[in-house]
N, C-alpha and C. Protein backbone atom coordinates (compact mmCIF):
# COMPACT_ATOMS: atom_id res chain seq x y z
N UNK A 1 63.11 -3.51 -51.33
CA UNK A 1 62.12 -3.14 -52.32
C UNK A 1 61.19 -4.32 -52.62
N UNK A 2 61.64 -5.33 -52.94
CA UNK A 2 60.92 -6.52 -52.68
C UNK A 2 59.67 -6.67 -51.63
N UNK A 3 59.51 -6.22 -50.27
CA UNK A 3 58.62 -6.75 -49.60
C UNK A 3 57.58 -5.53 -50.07
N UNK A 4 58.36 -4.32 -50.78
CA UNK A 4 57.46 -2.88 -50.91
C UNK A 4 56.30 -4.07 -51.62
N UNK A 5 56.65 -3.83 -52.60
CA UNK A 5 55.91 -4.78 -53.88
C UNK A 5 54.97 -5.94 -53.40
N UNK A 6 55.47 -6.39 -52.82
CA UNK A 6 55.17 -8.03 -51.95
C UNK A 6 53.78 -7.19 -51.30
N UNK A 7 53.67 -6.61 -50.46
CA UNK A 7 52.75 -5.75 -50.07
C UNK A 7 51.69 -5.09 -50.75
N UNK A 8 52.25 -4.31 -52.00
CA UNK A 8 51.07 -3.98 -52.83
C UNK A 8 50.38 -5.06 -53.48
N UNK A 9 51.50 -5.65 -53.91
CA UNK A 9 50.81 -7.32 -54.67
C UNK A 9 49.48 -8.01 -53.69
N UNK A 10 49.65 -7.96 -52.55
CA UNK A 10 48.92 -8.35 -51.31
C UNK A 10 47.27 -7.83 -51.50
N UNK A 11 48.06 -6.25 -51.52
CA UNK A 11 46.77 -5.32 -51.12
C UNK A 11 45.70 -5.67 -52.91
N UNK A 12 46.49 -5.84 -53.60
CA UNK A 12 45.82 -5.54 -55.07
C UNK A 12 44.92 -7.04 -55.01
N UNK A 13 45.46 -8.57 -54.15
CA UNK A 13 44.86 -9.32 -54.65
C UNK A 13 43.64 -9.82 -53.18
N UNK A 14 43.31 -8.56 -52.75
CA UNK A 14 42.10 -8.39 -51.52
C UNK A 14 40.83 -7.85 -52.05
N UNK A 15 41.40 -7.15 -52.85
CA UNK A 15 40.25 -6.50 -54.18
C UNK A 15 39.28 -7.29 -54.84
N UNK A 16 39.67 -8.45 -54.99
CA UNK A 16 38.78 -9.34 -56.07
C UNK A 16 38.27 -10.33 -55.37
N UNK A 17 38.79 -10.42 -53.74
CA UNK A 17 37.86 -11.23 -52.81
C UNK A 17 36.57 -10.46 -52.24
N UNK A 18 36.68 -9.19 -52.38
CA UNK A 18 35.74 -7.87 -51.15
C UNK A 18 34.67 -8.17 -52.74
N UNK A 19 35.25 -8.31 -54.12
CA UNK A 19 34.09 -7.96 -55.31
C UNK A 19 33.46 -9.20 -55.72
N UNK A 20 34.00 -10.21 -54.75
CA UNK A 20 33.29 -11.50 -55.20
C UNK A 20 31.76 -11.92 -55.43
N UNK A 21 31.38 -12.98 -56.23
CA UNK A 21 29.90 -12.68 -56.34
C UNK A 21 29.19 -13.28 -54.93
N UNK A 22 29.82 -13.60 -54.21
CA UNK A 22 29.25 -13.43 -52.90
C UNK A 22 29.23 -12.93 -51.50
N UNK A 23 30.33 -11.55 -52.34
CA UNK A 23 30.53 -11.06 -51.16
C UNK A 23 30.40 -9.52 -51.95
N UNK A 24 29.95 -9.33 -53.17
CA UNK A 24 29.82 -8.09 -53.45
C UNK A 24 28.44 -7.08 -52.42
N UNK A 25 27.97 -8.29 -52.48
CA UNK A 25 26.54 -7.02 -51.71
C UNK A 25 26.70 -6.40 -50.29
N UNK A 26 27.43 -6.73 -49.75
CA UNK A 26 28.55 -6.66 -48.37
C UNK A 26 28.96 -5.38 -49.15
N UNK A 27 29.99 -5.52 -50.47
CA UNK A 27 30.52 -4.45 -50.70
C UNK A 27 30.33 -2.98 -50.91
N UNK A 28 29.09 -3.62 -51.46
CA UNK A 28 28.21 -2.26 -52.38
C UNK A 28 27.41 -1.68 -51.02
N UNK A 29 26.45 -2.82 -50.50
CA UNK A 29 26.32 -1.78 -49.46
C UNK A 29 27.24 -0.90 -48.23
N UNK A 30 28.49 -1.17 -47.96
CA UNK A 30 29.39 -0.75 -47.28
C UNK A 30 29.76 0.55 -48.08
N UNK A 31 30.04 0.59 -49.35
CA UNK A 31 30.49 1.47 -50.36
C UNK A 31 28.99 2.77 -50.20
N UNK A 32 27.67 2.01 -50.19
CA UNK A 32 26.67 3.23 -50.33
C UNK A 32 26.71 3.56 -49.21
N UNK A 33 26.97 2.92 -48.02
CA UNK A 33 26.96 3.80 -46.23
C UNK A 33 28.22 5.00 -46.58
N UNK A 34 29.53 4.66 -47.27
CA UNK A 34 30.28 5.81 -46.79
C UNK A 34 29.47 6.93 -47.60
N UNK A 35 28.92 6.33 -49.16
CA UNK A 35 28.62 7.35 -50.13
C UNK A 35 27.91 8.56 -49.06
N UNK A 36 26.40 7.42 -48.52
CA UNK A 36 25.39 8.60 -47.94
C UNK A 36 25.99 8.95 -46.30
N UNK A 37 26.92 8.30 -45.54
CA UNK A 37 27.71 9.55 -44.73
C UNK A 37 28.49 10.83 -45.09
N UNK A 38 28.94 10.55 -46.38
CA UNK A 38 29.80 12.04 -47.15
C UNK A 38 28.62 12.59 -47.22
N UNK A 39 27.69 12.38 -47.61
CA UNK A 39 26.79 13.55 -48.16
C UNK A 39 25.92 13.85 -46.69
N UNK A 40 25.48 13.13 -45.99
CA UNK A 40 24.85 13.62 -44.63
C UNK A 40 25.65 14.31 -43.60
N UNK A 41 26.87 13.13 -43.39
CA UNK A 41 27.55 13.90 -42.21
C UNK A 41 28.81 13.68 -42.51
N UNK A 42 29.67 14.65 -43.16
CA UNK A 42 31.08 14.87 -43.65
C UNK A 42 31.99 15.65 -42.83
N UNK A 43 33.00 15.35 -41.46
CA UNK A 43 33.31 16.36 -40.99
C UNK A 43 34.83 17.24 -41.90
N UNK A 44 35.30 16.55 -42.88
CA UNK A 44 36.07 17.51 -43.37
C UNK A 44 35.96 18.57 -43.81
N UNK A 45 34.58 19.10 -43.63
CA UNK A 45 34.69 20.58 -44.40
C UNK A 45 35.45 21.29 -43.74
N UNK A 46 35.91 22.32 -44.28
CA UNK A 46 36.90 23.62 -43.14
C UNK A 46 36.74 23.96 -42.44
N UNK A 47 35.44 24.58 -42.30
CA UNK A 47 34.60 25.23 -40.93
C UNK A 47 34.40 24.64 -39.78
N UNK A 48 34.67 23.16 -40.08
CA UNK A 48 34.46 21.67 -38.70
C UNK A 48 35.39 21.39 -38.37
N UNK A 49 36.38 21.06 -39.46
CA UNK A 49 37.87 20.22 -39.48
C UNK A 49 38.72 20.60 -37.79
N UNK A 50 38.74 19.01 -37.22
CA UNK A 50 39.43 18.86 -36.22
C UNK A 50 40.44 17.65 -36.60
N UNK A 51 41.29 17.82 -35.63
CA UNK A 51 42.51 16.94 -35.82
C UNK A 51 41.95 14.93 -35.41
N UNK A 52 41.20 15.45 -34.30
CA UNK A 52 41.00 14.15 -33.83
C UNK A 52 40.14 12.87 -34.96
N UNK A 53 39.24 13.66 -36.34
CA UNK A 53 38.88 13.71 -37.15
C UNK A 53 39.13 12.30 -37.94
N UNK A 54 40.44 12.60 -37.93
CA UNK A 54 42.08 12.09 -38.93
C UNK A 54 41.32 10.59 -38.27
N UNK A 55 41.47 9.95 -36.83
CA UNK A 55 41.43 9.55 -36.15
C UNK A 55 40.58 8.15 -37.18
N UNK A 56 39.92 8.45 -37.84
CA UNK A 56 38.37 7.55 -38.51
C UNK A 56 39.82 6.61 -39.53
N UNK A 57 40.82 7.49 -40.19
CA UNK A 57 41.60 6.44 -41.00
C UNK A 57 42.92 5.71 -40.35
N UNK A 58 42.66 5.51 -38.85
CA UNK A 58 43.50 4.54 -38.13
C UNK A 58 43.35 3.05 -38.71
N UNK A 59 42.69 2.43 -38.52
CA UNK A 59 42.71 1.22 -38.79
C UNK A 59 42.96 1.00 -40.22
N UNK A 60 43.07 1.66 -40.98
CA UNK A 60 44.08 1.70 -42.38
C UNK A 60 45.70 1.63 -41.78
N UNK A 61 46.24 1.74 -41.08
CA UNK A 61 47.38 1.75 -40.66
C UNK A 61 47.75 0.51 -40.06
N UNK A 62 47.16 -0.27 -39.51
CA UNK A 62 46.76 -1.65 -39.00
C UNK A 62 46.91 -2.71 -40.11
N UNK A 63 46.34 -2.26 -41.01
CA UNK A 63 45.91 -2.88 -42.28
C UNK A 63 47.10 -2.87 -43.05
N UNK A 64 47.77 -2.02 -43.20
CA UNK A 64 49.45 -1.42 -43.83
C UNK A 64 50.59 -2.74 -43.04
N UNK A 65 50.21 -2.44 -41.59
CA UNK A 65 51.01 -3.28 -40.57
C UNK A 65 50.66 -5.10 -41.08
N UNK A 66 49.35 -5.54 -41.25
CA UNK A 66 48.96 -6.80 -41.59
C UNK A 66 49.48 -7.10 -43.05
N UNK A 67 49.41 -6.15 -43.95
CA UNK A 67 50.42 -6.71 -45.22
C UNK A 67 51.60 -6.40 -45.21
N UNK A 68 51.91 -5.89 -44.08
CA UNK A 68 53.68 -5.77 -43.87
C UNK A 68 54.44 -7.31 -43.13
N UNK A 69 53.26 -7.17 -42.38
CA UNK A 69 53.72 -8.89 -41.70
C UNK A 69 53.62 -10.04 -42.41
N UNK A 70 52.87 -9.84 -43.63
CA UNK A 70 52.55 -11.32 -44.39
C UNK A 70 54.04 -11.35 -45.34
N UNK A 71 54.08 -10.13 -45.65
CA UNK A 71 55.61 -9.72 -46.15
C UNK A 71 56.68 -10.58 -45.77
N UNK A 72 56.94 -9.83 -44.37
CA UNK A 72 58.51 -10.37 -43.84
C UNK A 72 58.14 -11.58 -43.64
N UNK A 73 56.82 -11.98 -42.85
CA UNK A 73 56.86 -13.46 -42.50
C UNK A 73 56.62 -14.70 -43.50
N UNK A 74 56.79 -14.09 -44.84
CA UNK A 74 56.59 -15.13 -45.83
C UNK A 74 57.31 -16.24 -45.86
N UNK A 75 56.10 -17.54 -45.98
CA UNK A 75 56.65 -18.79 -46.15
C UNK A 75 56.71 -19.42 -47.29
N UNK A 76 58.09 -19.24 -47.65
CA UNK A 76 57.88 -20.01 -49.21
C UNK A 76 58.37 -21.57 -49.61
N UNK A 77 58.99 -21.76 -48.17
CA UNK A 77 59.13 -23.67 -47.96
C UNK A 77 58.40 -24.48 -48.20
N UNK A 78 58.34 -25.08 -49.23
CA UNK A 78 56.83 -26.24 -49.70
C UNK A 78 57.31 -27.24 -48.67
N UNK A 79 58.68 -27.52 -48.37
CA UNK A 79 58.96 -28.73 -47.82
C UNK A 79 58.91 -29.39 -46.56
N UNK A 80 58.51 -27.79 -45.93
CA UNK A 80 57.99 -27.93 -43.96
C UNK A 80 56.99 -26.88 -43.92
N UNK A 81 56.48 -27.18 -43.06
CA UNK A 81 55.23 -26.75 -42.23
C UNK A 81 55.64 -25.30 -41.65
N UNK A 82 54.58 -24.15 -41.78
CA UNK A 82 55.27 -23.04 -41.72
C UNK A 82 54.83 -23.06 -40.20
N UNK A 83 55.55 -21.57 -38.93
CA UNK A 83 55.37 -21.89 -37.65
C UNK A 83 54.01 -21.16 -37.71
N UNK A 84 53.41 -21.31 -36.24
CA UNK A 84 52.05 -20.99 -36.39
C UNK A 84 52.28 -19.54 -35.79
N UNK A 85 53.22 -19.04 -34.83
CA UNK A 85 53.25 -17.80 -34.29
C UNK A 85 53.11 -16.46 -35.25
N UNK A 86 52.82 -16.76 -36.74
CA UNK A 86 53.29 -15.66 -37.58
C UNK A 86 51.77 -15.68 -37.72
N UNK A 87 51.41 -16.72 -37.99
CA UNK A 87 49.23 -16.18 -38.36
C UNK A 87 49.07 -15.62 -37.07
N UNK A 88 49.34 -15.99 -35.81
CA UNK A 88 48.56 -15.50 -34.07
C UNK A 88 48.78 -14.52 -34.16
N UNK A 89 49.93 -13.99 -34.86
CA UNK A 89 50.14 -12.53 -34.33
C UNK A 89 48.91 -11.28 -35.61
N UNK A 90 48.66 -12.46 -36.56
CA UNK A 90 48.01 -11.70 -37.52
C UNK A 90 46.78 -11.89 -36.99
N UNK A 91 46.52 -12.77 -36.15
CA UNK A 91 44.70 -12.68 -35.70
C UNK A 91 44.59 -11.18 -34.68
N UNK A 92 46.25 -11.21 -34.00
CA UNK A 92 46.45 -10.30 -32.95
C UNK A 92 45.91 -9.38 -33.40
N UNK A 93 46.68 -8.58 -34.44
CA UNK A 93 46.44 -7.36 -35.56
C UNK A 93 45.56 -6.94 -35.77
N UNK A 94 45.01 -8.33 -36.29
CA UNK A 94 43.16 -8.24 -36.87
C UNK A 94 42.48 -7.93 -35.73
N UNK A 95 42.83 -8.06 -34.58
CA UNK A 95 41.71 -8.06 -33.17
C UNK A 95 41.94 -6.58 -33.03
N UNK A 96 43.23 -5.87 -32.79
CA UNK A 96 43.97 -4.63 -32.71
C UNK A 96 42.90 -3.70 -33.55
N UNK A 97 42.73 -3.93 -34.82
CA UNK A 97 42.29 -3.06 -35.87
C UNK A 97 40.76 -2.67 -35.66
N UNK A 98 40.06 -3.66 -34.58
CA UNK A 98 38.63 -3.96 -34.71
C UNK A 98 38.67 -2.78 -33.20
N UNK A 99 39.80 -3.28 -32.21
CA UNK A 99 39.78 -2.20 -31.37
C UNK A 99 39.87 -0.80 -31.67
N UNK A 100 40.83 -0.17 -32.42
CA UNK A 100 41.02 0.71 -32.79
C UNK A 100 40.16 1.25 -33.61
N UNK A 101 39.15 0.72 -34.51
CA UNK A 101 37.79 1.32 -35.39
C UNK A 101 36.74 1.58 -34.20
N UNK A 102 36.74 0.87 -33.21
CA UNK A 102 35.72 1.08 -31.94
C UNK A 102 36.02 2.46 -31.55
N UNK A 103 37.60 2.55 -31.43
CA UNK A 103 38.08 3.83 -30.70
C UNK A 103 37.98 4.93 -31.36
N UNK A 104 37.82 4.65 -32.60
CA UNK A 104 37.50 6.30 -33.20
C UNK A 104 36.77 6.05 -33.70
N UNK A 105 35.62 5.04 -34.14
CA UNK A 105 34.16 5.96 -33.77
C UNK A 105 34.03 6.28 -32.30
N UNK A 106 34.39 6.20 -31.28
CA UNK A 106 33.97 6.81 -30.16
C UNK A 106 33.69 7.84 -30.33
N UNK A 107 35.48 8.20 -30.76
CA UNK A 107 35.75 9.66 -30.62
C UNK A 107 35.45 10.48 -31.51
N UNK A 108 34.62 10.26 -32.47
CA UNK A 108 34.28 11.12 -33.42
C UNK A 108 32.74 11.61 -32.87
N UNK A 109 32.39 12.40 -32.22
CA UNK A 109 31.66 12.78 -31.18
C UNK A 109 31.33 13.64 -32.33
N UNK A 110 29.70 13.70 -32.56
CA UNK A 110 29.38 14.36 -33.47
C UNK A 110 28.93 13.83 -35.24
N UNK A 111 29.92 13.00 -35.36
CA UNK A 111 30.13 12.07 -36.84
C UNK A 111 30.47 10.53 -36.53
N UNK A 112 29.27 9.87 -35.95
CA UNK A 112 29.64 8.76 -35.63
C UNK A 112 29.17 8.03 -36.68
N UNK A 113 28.22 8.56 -37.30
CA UNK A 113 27.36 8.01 -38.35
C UNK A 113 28.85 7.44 -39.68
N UNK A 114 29.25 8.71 -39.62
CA UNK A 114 30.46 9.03 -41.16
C UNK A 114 31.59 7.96 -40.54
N UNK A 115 31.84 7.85 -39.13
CA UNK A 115 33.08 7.25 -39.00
C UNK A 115 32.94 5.39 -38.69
N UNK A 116 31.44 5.97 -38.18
CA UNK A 116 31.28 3.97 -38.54
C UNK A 116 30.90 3.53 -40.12
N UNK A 117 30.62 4.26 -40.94
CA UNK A 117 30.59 3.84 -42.19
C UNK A 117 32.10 3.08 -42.49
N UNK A 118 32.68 3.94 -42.53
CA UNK A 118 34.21 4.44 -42.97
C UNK A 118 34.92 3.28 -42.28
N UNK A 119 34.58 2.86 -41.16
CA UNK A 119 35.70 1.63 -40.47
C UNK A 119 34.69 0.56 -40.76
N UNK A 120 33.71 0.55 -41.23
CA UNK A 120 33.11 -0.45 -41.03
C UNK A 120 33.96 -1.43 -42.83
N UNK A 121 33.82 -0.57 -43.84
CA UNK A 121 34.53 -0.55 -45.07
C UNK A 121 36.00 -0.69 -45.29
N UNK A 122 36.84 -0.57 -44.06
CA UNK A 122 38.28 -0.24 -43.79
C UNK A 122 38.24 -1.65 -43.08
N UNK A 123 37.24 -1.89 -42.20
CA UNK A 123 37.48 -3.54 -41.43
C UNK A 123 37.08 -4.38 -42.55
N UNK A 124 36.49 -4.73 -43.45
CA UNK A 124 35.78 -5.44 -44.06
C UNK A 124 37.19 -5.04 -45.21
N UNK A 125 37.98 -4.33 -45.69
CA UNK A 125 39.12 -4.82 -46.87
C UNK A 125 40.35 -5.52 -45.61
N UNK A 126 40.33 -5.04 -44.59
CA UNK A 126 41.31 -5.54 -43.49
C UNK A 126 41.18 -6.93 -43.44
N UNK A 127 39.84 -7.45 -43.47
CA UNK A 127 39.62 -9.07 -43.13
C UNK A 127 40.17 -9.60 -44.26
N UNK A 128 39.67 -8.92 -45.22
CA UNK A 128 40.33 -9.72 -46.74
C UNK A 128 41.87 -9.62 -46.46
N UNK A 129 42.85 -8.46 -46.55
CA UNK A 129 43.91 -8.26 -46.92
C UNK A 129 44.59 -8.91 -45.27
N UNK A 130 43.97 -9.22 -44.00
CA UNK A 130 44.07 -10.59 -42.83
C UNK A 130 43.97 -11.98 -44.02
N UNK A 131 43.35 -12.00 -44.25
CA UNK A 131 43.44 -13.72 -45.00
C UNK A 131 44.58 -13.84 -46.42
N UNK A 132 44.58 -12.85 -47.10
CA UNK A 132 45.89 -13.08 -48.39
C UNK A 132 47.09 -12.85 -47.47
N UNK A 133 47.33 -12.39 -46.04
CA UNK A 133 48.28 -12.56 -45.34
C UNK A 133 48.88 -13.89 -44.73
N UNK A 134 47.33 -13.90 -44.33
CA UNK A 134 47.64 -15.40 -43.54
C UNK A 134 48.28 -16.43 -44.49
N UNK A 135 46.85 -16.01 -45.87
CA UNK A 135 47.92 -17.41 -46.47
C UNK A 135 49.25 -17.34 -46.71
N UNK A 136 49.71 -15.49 -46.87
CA UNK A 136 51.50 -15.83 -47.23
C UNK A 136 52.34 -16.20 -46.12
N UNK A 137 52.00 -16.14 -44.65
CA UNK A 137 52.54 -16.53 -43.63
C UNK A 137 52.45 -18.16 -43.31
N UNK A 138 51.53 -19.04 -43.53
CA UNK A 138 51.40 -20.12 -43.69
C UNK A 138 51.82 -20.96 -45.34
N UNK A 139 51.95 -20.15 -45.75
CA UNK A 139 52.37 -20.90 -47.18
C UNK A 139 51.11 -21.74 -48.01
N UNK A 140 49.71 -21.21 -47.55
CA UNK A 140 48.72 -21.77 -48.16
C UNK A 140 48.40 -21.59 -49.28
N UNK A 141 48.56 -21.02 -50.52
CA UNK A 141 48.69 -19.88 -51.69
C UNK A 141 47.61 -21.31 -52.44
N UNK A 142 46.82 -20.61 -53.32
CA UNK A 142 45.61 -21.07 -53.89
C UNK A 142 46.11 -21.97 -54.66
């Protein structure tokens, strides 16, 4: 139950880096691309709804996986140097996640507009919630 927590704690403190005052306009405009893809090109309505669809909230799952790893691989030794194989594998992740947003906007044939909004907003909290990882895997904590 511990790493549950450890994880949300993670995800909650990625929030106030994405709203920073120099990184809010990044935010807001990322936030108005999904706004005006829902309203232009939304494929969940009923009449459209395909499975492959789903496909646009992959790299949220990536992102689940990157605060799961900062989790287990937490370094809380002030007194040695944490190993470096636990961030590589988080750059890995991070590289993984950027593939996988490529791959479904591909495939959203039709709504590429809605699904690059959508990962573009999903990569951009990923980078944040990649760095409050890294630091718990390296033991860098502010």
């Amino acid at each position: 139950m511990e790493h549950a927590l450890y994880v949300v704690w993670m995800a909650k403190q990625a929030w106030p880096f994405m709203f920073d005052n120099r990184q809010i306009n990044i935010t807001t405009a990322l936030f108005a691309a999904v706004a005006v893809a829902v309203v232009f090109n939304f494929p969940f309505r009923r009449s459209r709804f395909q499975r492959r669809h789903m496909l646009v909230f992959a790299p949220l799952i990536v992102t689940i996986l990157i605060l799961v790893w900062g989790s287990i691989m937490r370094h809380d030794d002030y007194q040695t140097l944490a190993p470096t194989w636990p961030y590589y594998t988080l750059n890995s992740l991070l590289a993984a996640q950027m593939l996988i947003g490529i791959g479904s906007v591909w495939a959203m044939k039709g709504y590429r507009w809605f699904a690059l909004a959508v990962v573009l907003l999903e990569a951009w909290f990923g980078w944040w919630c990649t760095f409050i990882a890294a630091m718990s895997v390296t033991g860098d904590w502010l």
